[in-house]
Protein backbone atom coordinates (compact mmCIF):
# COMPACT_ATOMS: atom_id res chain seq x y z
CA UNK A 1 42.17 92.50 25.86
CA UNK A 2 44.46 91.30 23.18
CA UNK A 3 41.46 91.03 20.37
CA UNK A 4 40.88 94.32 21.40
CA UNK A 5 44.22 95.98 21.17
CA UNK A 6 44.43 93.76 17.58
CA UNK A 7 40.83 95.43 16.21
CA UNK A 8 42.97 98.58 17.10
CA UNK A 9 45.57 98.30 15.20
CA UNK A 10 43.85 96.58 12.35
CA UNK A 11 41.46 99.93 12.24
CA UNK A 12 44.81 101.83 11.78
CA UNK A 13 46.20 99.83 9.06
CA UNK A 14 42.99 99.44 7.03
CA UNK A 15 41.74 103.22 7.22
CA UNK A 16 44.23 104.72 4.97
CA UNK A 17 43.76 101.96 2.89
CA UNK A 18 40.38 102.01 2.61
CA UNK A 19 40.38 106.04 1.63
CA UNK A 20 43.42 104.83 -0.62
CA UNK A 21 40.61 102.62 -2.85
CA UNK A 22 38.06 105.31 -2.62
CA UNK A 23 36.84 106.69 -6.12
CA UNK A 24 38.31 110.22 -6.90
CA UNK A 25 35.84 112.58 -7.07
CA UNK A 26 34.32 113.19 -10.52
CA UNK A 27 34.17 116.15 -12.18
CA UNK A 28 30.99 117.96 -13.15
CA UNK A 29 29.21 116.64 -16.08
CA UNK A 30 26.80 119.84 -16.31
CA UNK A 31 26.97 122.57 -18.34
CA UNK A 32 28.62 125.97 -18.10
CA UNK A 33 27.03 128.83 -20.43
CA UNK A 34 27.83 132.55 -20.92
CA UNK A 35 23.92 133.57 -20.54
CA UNK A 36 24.22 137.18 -22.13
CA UNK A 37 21.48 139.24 -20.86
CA UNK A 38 18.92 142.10 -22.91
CA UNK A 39 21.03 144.86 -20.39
CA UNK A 40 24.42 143.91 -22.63
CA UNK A 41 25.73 142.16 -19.36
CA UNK A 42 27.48 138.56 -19.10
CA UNK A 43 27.10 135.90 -16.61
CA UNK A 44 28.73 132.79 -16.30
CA UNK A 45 26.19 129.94 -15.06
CA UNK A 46 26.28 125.83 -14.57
CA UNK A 47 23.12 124.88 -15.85
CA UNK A 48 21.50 121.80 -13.83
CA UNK A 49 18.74 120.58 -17.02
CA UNK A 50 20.47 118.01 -18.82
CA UNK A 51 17.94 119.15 -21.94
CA UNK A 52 16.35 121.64 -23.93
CA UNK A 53 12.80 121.07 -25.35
CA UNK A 54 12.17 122.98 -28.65
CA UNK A 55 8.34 122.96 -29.85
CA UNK A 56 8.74 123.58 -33.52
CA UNK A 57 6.43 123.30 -36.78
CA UNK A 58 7.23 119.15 -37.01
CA UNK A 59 7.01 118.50 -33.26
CA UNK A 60 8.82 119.14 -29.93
CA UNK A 61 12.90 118.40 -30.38
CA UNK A 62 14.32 117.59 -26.92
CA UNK A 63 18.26 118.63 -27.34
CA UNK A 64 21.07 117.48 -25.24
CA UNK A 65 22.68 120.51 -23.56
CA UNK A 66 25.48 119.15 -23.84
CA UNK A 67 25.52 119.70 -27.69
CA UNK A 68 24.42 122.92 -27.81
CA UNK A 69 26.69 125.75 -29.50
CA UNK A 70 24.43 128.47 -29.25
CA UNK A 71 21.13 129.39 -28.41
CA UNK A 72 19.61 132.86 -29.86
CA UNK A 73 16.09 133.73 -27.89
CA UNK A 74 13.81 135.38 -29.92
CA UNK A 75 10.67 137.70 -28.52
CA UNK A 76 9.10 137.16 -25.14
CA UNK A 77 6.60 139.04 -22.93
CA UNK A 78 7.22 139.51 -19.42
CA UNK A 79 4.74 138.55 -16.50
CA UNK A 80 1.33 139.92 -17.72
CA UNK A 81 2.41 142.40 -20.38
CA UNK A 82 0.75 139.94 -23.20
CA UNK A 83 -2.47 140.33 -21.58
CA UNK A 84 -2.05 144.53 -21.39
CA UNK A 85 -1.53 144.62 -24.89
CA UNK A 86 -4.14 143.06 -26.07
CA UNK A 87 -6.37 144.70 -23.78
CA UNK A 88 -5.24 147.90 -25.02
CA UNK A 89 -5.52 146.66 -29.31
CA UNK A 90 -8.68 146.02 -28.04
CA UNK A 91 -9.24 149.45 -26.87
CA UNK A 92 -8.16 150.98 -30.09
CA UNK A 93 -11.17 150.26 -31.63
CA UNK A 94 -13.45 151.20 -28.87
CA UNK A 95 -16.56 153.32 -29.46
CA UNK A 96 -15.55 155.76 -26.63
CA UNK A 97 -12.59 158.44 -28.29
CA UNK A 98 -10.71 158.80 -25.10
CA UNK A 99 -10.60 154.93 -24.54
CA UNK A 100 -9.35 155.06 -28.09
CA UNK A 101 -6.58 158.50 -26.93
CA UNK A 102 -6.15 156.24 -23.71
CA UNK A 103 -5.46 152.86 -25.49
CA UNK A 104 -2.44 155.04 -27.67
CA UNK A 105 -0.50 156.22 -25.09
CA UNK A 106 -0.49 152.73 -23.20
CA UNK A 107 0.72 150.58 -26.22
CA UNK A 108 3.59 153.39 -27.10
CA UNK A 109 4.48 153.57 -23.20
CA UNK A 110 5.09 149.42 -23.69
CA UNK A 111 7.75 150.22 -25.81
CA UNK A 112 8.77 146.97 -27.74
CA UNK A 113 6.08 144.49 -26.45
CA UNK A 114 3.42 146.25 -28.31
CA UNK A 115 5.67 146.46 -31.49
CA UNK A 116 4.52 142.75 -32.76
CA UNK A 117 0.65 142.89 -31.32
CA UNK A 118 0.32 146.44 -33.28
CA UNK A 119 1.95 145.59 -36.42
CA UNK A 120 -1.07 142.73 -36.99
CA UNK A 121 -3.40 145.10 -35.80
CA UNK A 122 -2.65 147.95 -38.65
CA UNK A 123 -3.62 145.23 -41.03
CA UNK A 124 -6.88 145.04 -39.75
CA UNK A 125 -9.73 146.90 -37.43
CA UNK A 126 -11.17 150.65 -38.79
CA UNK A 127 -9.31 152.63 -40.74
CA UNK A 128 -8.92 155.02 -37.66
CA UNK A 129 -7.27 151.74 -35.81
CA UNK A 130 -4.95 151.28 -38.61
CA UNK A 131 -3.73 154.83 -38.50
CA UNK A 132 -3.38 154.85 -34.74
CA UNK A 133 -0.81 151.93 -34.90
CA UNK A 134 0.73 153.58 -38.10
CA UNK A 135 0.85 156.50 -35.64
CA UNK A 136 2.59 154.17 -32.53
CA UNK A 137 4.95 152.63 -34.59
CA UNK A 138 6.57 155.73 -35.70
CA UNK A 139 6.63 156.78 -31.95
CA UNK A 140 8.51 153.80 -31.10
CA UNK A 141 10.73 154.45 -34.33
CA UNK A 142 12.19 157.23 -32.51
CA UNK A 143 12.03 155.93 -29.15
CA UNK A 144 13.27 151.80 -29.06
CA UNK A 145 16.75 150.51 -31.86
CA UNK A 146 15.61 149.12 -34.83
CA UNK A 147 16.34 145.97 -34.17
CA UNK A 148 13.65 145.69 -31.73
CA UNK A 149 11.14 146.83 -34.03
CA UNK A 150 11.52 143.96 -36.39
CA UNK A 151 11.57 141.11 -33.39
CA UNK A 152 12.40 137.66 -33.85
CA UNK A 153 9.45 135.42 -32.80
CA UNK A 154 11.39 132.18 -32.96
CA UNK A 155 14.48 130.74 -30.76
CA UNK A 156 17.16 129.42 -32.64
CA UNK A 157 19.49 126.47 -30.84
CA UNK A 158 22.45 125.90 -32.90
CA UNK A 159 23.82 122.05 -32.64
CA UNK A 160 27.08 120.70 -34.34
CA UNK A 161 24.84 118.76 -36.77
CA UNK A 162 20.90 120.92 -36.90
CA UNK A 163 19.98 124.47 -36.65
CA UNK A 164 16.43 124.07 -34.67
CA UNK A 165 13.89 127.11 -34.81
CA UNK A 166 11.53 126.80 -32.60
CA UNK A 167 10.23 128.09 -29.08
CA UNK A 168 11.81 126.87 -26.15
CA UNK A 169 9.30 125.13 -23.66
CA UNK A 170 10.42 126.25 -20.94
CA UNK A 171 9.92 129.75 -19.20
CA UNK A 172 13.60 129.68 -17.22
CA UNK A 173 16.85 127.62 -16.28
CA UNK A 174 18.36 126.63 -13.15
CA UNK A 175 21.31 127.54 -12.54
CA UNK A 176 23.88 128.00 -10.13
CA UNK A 177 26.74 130.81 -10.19
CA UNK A 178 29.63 130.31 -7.61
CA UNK A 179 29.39 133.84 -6.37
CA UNK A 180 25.46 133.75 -6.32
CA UNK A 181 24.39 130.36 -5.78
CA UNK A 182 21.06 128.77 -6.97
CA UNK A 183 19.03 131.06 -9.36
CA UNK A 184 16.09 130.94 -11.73
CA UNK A 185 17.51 132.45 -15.21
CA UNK A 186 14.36 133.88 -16.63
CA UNK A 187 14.57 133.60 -20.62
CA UNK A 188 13.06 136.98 -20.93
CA UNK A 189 15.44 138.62 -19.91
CA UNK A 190 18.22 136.41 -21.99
CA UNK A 191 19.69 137.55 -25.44
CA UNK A 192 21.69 134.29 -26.11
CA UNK A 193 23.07 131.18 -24.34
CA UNK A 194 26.49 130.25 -25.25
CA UNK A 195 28.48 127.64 -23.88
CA UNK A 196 31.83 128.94 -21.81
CA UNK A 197 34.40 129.60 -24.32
CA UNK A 198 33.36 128.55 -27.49
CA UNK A 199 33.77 130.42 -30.21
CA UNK A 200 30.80 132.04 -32.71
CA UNK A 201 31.63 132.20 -36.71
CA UNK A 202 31.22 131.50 -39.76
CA UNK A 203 31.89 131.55 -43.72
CA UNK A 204 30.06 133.83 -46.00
CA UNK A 205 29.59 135.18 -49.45
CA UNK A 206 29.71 139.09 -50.05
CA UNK A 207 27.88 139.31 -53.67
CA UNK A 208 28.79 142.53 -54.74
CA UNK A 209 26.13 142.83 -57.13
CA UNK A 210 23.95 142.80 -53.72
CA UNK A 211 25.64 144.36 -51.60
CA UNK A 212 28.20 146.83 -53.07
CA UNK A 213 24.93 148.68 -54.60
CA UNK A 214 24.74 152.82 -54.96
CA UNK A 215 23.68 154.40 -51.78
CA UNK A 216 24.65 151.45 -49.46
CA UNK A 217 21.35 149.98 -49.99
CA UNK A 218 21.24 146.26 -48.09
CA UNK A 219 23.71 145.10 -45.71
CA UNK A 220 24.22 141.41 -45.03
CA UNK A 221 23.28 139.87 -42.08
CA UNK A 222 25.92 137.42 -41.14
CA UNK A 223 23.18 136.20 -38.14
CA UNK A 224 26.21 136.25 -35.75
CA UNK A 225 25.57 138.01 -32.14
CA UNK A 226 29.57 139.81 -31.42
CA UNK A 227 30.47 141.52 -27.55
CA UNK A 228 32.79 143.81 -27.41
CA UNK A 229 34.07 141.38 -24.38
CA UNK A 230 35.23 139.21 -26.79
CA UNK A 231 37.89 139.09 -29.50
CA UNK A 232 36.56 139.41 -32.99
CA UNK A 233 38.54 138.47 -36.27
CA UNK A 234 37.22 139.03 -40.10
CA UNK A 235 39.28 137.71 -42.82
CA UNK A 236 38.35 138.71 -46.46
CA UNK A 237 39.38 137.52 -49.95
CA UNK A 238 38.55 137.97 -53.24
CA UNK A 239 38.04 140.50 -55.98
CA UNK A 240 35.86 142.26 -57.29
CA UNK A 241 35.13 144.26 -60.81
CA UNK A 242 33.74 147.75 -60.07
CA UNK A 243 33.38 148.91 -63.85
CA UNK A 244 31.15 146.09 -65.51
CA UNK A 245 31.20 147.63 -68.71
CA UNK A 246 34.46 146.97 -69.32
CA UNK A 247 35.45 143.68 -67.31
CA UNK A 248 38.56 143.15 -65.28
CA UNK A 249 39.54 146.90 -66.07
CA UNK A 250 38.95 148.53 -62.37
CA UNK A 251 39.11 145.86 -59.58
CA UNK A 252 39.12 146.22 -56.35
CA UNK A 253 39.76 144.00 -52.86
CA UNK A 254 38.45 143.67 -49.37
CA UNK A 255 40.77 146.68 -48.87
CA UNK A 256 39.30 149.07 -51.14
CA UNK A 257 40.64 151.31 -53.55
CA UNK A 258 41.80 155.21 -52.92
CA UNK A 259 38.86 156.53 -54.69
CA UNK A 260 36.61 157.69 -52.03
CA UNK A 261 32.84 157.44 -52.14
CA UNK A 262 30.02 159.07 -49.59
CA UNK A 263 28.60 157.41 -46.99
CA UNK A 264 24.63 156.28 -46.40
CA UNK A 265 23.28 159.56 -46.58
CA UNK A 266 24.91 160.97 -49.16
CA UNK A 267 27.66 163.54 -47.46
CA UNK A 268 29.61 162.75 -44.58
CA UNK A 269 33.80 164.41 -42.53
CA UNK A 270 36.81 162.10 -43.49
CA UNK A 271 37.37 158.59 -43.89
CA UNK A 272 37.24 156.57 -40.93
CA UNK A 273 40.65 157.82 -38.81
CA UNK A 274 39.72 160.91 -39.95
CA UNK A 275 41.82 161.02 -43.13
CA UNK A 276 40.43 162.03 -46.71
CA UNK A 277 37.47 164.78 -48.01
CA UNK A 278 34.53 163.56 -50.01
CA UNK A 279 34.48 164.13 -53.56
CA UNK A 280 33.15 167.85 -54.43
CA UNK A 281 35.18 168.60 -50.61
CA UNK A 282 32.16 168.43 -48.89
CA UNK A 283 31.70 167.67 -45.48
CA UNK A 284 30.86 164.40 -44.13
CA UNK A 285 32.45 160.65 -44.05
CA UNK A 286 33.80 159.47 -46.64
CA UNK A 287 34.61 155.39 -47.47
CA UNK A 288 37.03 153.41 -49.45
CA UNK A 289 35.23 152.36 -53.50
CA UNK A 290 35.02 148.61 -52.76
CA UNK A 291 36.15 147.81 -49.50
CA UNK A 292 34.77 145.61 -47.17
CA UNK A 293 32.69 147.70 -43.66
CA UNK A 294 31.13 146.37 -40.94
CA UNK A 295 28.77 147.40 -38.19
CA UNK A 296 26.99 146.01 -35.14
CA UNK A 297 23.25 146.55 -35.08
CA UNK A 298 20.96 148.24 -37.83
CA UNK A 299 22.05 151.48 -36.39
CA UNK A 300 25.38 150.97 -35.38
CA UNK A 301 28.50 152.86 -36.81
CA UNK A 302 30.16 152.04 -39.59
CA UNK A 303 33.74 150.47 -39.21
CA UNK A 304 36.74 149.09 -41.58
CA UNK A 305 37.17 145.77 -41.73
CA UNK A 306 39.18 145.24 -44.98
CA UNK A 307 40.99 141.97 -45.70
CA UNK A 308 42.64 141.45 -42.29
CA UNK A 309 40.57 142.75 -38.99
CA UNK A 310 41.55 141.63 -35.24
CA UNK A 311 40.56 143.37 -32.61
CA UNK A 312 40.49 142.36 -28.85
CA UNK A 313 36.98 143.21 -28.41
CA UNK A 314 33.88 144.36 -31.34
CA UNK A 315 33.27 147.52 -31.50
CA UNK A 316 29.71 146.94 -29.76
CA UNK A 317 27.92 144.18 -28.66
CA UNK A 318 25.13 142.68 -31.05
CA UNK A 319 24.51 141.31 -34.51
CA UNK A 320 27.57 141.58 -37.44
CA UNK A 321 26.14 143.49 -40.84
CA UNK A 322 28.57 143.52 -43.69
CA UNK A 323 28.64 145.47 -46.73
CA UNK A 324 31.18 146.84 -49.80
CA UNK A 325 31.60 150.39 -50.02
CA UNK A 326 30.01 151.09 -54.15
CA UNK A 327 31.67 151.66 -56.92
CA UNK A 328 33.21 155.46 -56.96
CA UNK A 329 31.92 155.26 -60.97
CA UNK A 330 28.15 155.30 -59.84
CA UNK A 331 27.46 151.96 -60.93
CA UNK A 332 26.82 148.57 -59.73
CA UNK A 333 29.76 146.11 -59.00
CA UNK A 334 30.07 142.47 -59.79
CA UNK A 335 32.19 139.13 -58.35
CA UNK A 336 32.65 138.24 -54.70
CA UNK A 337 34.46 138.24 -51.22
CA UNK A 338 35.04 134.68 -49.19
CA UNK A 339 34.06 136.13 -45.63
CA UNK A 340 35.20 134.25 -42.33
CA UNK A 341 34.26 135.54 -39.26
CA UNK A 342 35.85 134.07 -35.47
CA UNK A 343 34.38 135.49 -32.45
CA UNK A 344 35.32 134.70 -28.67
CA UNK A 345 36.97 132.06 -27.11
């Protein structure tokens, strides 16, 4: 009786300080991403692979998750559209005309899977081949963005140290979401991986004699994928000479000067806040002679971002292009801007 009544109170004494010595519970060591989807939308995932395999031109790089500050996918099929494509290439050479009508209308209802499939093919096959995917490209001109007519073939996983371009083994994650639980992330259907918070940017030179050229011809790609969920700043410095002929005589900065100059497309309806007439009073918009603009996309809209630009959110979500406004003396510019671009976080 009295060994038991001792065990009793020895059980009450030791428990709490046996849960006293207990290890605290450690925190997750896996990975939380921002997986930004083709649709534009943004989920926040914990990824359960500790690694990334990347098969690239010198072998397959296995990369640490952990390390990872971005990754950028590049083109993918879906489930079986790889093998209707080719199937329908195929068909554009086919003896039989409405196999050949037939084959057309599939690869332009495809949209952009059939862009990289019939850009080899009008290389190649009968001239009446050639034509047809002259013809389908020009149909998906008008009906897909640029940007998806000039696909990337290649992921690109961004480390602190290495840029790696490549093609991701894998076809999906796992990952878990706390208001969704387990899921399959499907990389097809992923734009970029980026882990939670961090922040996307950059340094860059703005050549003028490149890109501050008559009729806005070449933008720079600054490579960096924006959201307009996320804040995006743009400083800009430097000068640069907009009447070569006689150096150091008609400068300009990031900000631009008051002489106006047309837009891409020759005429255009007041400067960007809708101030200011093109020259001649024409209609249409008109820009700042050597100032810095931006836009998201090939196609996007043009926007100011002069020598100081903060906003809360871009004004779209996709890749940055830069370029100067030209010279408002019709000829080309020369010097530079120091570019530095922050984005989320």
């Amino acid at each position: 009786m009295v060994r038991s009544v001792l065990a009793a109170v020895f059980a009450v004494v030791a428990s709490p300080l046996a849960r006293a010595a207990d290890p605290p519970p450690t925190a997750s060591t896996e990975p939380q991403f921002e997986a930004r989807f083709l649709d534009g939308s943004v989920v926040v995932v914990t990824v359960s692979e500790a690694t990334v395999a990347v098969n690239t031109r010198y072998g397959k790089l296995t990369v640490p998750l952990a390390e990872v500050k971005k990754i950028e996918l590049g083109f993918r099929y879906p489930d079986g559209m790889e093998a209707k494509v080719k199937a329908a290439v195929e068909d554009l050479g086919a003896s039989d005309y409405s196999l050949r009508e037939d084959a057309q209308k599939r690869l332009i209802s495809y949209g952009e899977y059939a862009v990289p499939a019939v850009r080899a093919a009008a290389a190649g096959g009968t001239p009446e081949a050639a034509e047809r995917c002259r013809q389908i490209l020009k149909k998906l001109g008008d009906k897909v963005s640029s940007e998806k007519l000039d696909p990337r073939e290649t992921d690109v996983v961004v480390t602190e140290e290495l840029t790696i371009r490549g093609k991701i083994e894998t076809a999906a994650f796992k990952a878990r979401n706390k208001y969704f639980g387990e899921a399959t992330v499907n990389l097809v259907d992923l734009k970029e991986f980026r882990p939670l918070g961090a922040k996307a940017g950059g340094s860059f030179t703005l050549e003028a004699a490149k890109y501050a050229k008559q009729g806005w011809a070449g933008w720079y790609d600054t490579g960096l994928e924006v959201s307009k969920d996320q804040p995006l700043e743009i400083s800009v410095t430097g000068q640069i000479d907009q009447w070569i002929q006689e150096p150091g005589r008609y400068m300009a900065g990031p900000n631009g000067t008051q002489a106006q100059v047309p837009g891409p497309g020759g005429a255009g309806g007041g400067l960007p806040g809708g101030k200011g007439m093109p020259p001649g009073g024409g209609m249409g918009p008109v820009y700042q002679s050597g100032a810095v603009y931006g836009r998201i996309g090939t196609g996007g809209s043009i926007f100011k971002v002069g020598g100081d630009y903060k906003q809360a959110g871009a004004p779209a979500t996709g890749k940055l292009y830069l370029i100067i406004a030209p010279s408002n003396w019709g000829n080309e510019s020369a010097g530079e801007y120091k570019v530095t671009v922050k984005s989320g976080g």
